[in-house]
Each structure stands twice: as C-alpha cells, then as structure tokens.
C-alpha atoms as a PDB file:
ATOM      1  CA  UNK A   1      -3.075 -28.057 -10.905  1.00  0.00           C
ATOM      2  CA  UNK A   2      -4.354 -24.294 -11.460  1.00  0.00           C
ATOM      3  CA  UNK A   3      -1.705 -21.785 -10.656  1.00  0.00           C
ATOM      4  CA  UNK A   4      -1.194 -18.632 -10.336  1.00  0.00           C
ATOM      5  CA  UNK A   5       1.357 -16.191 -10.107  1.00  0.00           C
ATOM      6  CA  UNK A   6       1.607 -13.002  -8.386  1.00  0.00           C
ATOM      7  CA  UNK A   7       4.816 -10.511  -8.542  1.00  0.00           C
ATOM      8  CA  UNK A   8       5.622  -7.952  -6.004  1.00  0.00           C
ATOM      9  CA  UNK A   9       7.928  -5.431  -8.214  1.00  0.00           C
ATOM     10  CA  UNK A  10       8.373  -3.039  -5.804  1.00  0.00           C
ATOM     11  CA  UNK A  11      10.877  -2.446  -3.203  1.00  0.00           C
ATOM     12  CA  UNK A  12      11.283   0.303  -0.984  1.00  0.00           C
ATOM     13  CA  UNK A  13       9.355   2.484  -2.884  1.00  0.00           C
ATOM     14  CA  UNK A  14      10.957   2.231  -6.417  1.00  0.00           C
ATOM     15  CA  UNK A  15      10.179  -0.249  -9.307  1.00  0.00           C
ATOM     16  CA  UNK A  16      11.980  -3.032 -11.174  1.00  0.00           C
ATOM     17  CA  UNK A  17      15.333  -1.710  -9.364  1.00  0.00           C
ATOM     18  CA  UNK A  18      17.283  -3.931  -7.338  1.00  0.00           C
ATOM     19  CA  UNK A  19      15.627  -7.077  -5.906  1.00  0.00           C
ATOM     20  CA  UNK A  20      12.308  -5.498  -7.316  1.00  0.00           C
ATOM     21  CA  UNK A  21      14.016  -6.921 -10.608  1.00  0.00           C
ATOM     22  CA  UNK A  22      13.972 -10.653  -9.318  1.00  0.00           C
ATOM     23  CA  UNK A  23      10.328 -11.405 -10.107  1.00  0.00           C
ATOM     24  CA  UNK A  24      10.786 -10.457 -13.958  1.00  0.00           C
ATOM     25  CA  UNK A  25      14.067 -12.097 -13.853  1.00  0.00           C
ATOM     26  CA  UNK A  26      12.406 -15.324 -13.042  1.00  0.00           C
ATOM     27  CA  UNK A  27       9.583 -15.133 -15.306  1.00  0.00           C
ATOM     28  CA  UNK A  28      12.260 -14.012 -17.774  1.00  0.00           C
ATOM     29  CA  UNK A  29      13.907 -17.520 -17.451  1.00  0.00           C
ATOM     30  CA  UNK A  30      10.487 -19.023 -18.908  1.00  0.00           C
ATOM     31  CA  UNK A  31       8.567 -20.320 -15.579  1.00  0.00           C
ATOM     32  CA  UNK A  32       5.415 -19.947 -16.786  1.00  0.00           C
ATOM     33  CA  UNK A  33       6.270 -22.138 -19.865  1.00  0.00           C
ATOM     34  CA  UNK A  34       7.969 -25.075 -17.572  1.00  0.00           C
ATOM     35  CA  UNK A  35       5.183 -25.219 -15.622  1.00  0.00           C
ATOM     36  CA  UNK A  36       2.733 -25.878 -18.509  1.00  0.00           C
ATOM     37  CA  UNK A  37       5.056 -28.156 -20.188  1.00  0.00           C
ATOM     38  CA  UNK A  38       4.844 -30.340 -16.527  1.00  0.00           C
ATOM     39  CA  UNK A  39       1.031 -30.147 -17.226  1.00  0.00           C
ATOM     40  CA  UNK A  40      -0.078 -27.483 -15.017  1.00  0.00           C
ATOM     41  CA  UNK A  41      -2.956 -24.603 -16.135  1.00  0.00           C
ATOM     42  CA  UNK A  42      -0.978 -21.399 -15.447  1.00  0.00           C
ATOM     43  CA  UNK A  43      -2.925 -18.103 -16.065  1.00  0.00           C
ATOM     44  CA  UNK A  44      -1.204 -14.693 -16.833  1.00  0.00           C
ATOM     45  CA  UNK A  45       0.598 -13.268 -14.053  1.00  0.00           C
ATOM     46  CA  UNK A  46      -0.781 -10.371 -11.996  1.00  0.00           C
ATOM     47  CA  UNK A  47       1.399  -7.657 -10.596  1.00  0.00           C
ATOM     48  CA  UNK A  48       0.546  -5.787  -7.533  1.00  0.00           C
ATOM     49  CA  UNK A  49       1.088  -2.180  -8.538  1.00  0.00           C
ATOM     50  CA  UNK A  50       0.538   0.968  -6.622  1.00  0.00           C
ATOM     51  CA  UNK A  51      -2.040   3.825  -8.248  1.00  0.00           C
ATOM     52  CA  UNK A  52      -0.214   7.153  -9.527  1.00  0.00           C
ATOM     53  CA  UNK A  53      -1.531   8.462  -6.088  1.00  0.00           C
ATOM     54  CA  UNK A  54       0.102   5.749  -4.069  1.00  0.00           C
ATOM     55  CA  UNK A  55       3.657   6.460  -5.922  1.00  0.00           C
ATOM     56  CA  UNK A  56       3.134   9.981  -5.117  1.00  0.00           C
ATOM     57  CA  UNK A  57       3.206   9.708  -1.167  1.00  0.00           C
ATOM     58  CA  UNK A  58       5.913  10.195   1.070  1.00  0.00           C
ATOM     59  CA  UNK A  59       8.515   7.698   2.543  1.00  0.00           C
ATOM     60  CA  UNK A  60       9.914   4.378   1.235  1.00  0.00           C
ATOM     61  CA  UNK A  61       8.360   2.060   4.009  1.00  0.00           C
ATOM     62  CA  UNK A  62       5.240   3.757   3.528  1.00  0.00           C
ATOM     63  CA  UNK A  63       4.951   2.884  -0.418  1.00  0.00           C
ATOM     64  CA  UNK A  64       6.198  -0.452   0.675  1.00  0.00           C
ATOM     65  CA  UNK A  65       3.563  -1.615   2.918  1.00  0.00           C
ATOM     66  CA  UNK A  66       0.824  -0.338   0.300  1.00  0.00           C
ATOM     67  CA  UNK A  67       2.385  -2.525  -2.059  1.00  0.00           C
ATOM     68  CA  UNK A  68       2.447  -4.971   0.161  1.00  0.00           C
ATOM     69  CA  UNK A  69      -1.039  -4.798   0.577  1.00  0.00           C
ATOM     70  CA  UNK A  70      -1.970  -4.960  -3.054  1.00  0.00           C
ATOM     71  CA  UNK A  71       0.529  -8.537  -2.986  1.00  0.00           C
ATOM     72  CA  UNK A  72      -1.478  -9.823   0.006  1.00  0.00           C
ATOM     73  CA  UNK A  73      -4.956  -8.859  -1.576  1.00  0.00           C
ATOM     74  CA  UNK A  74      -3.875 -10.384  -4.537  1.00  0.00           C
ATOM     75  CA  UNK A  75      -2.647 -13.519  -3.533  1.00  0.00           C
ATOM     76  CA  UNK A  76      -6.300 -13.937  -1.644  1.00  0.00           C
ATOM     77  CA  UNK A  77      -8.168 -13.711  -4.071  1.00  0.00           C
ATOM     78  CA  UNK A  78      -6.432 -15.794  -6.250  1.00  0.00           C
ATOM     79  CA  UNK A  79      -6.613 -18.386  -3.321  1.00  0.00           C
ATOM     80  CA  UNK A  80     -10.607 -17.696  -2.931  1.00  0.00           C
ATOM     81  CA  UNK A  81     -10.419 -19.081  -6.763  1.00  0.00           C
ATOM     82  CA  UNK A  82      -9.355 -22.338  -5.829  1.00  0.00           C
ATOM     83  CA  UNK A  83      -5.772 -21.367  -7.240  1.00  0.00           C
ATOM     84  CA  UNK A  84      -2.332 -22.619  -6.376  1.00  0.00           C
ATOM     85  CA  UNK A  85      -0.518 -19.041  -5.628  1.00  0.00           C
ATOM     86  CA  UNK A  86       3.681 -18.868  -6.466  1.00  0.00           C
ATOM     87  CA  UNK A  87       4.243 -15.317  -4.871  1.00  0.00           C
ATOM     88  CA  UNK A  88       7.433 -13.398  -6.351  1.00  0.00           C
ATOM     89  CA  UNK A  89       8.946 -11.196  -4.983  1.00  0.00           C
END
C-alpha cells in the first residue's frame, strides 16, 4: 500500500508546543520505519505550515483554521494521488 503522511504541528496558533508536539512525537517513535518494515511504500512526510504572513495575523482560532486548511488541502491531494493518507495531528 502507498501511504502518506501528513502532520498538523500547529495548535492554536503556536508550533510544536503542547499537543502540536504529538505528531513529531509519533514519528519520533519510528512510524515511518514500521510501516516499511510491514511492506508498505511510505513517502516523506509533509507538514502543513502557515507562510511568515499567515503567522503574522491576529487571533489564535484564526491561525488555526488557516492551518487547518493547509492539513485539509494536503491530505487531498495526497488522496487525488491514489495515496493512503495517516493524518497527525
């Protein structure tokens, strides 16, 4: 199976604080590597990440949803590929 994988390291605003930690965390723990070694074609994980003008707007929830977006835009293409898509959040 083709999969890929798609972090969301953002949350509320601020990066890789918090629970926007988790999705490192969990490639951290080798998950790419235990999925290839079950025979599965894994490419390199994407990252939705807002521009420098995105972290520069106002308001948490605001920063949240355009990261959001990015995820979501992500994950379709990635689906439009043909792949298997393990979202992280």
């Amino acid at each position: 199976m083709n999969i890929a994988i798609v972090t969301l390291p953002w949350r509320l605003g601020t990066r890789g604080v918090e629970h926007g930690r988790g999705a490192d965390a969990i490639l951290d723990a080798e998950l790419v590597d235990r999925l290839i070694d079950n025979g599965h074609r894994v490419g390199t994980p994407t990252s939705a990440e807002l521009t420098p003008a995105e972290q520069k707007q106002y308001g948490a929830w605001h920063k949240t949803g355009l990261a959001n977006n990015h995820f979501a835009h992500l994950i379709a293409e990635e689906r439009r590929e043909g792949n298997f898509v393990i979202g992280l959040e």
